[in-house]
C-alpha atoms as a PDB file:
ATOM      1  CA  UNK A   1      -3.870 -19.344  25.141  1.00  0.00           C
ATOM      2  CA  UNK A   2      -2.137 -17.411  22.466  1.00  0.00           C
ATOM      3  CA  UNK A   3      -5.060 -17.704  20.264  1.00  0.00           C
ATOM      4  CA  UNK A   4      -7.497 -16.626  22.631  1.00  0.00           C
ATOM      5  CA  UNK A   5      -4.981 -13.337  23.677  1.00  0.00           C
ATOM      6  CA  UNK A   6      -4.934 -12.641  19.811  1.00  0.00           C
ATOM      7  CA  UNK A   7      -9.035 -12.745  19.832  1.00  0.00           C
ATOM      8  CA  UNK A   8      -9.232 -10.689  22.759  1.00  0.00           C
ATOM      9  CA  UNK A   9      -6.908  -7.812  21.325  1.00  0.00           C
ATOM     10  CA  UNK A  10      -8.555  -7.777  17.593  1.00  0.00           C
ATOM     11  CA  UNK A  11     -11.932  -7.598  19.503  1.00  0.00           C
ATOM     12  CA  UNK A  12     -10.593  -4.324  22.007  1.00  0.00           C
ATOM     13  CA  UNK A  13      -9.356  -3.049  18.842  1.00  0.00           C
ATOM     14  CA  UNK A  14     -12.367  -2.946  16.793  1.00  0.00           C
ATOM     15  CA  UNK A  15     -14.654  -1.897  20.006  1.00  0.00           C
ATOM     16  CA  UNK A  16     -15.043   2.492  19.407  1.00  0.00           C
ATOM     17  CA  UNK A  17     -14.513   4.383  22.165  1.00  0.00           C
ATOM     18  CA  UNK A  18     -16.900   6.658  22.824  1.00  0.00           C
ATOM     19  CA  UNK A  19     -14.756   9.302  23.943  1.00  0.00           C
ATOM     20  CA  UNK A  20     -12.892   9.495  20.274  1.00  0.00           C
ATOM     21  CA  UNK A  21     -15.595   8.878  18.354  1.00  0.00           C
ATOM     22  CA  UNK A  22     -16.407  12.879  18.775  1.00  0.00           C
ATOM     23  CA  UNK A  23     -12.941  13.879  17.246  1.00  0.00           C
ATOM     24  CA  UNK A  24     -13.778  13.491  14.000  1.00  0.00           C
ATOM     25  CA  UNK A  25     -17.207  16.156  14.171  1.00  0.00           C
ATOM     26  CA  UNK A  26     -14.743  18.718  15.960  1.00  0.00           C
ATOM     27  CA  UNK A  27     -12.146  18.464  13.233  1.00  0.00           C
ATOM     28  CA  UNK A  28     -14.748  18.527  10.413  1.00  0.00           C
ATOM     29  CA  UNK A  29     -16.139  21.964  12.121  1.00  0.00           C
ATOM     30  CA  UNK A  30     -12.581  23.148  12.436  1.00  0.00           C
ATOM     31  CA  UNK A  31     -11.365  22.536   9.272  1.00  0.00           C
ATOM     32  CA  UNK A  32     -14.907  24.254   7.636  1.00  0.00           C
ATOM     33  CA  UNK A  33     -13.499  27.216   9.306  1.00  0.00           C
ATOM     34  CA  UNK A  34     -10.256  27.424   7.899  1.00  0.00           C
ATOM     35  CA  UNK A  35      -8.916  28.629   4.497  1.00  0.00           C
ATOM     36  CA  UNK A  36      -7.283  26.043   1.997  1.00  0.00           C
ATOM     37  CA  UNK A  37      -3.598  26.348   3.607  1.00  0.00           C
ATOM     38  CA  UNK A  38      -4.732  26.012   7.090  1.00  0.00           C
ATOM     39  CA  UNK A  39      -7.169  22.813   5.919  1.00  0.00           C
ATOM     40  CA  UNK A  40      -3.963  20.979   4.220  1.00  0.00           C
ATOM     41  CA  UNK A  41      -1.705  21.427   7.355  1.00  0.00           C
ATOM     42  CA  UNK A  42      -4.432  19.968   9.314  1.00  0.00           C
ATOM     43  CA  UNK A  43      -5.276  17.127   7.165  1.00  0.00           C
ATOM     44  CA  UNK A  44      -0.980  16.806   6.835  1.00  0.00           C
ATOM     45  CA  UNK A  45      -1.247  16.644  10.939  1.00  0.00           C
ATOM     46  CA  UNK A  46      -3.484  13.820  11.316  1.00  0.00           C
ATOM     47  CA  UNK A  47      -1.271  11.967   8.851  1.00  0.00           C
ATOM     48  CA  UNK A  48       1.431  12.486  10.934  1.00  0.00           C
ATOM     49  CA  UNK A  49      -0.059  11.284  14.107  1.00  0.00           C
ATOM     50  CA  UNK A  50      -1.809   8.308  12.630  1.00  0.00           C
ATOM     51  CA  UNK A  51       1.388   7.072  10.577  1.00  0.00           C
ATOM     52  CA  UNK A  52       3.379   5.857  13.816  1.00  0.00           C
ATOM     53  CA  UNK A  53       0.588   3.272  15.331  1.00  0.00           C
ATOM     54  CA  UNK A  54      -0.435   2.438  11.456  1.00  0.00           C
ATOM     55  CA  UNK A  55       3.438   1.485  11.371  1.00  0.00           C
ATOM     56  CA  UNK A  56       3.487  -0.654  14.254  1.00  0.00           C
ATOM     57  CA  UNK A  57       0.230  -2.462  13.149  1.00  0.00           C
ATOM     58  CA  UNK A  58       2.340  -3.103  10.007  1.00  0.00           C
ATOM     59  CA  UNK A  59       4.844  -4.260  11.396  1.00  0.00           C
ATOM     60  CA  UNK A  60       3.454  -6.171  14.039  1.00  0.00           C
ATOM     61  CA  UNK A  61       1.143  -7.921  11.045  1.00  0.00           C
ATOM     62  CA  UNK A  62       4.274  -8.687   8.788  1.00  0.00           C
ATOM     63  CA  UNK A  63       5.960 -10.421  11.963  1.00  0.00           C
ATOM     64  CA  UNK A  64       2.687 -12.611  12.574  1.00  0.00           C
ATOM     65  CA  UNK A  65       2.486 -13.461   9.059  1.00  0.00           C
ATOM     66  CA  UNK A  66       6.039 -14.366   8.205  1.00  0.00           C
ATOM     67  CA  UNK A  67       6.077 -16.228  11.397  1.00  0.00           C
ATOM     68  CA  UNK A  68       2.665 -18.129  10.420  1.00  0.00           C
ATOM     69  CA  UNK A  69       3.620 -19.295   6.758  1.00  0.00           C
ATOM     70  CA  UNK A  70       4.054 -23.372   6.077  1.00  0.00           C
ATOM     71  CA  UNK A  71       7.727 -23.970   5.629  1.00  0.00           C
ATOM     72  CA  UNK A  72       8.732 -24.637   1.939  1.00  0.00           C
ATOM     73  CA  UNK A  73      10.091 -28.538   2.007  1.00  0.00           C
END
């Protein structure tokens, strides 16, 4: 059961969206547009917004894994 959840979630993960996979054309056209200042801030934005789920993948992976390691005897 737990396996099988685990499966299912890595494969709805991995699927694209459709919807976002258009984001990344918009910013490119956007940021072509802009001078060097406006480009960094950008680029510093999406950092931002993908460093909070990036964190809880991390942590969520470190929690699996420490939980999944054979016990030292």
């Amino acid at each position: 059961m737990r396996k099988g959840f685990l499966i299912a979630l890595l494969c709805m993960m991995l699927t694209p969206s459709i919807g976002n996979a258009q984001g990344c054309s918009v910013c490119t056209k956007t940021a072509a547009g802009l001078d060097s200042k406006a480009a960094k801030g950008m680029n510093g934005g999406i950092i931002y917004l993908a460093a909070f789920p990036l964190a809880i993948l991390g942590t969520l992976g470190f929690i699996w894994w420490r939980g999944n390691r054979p016990v030292k005897q």
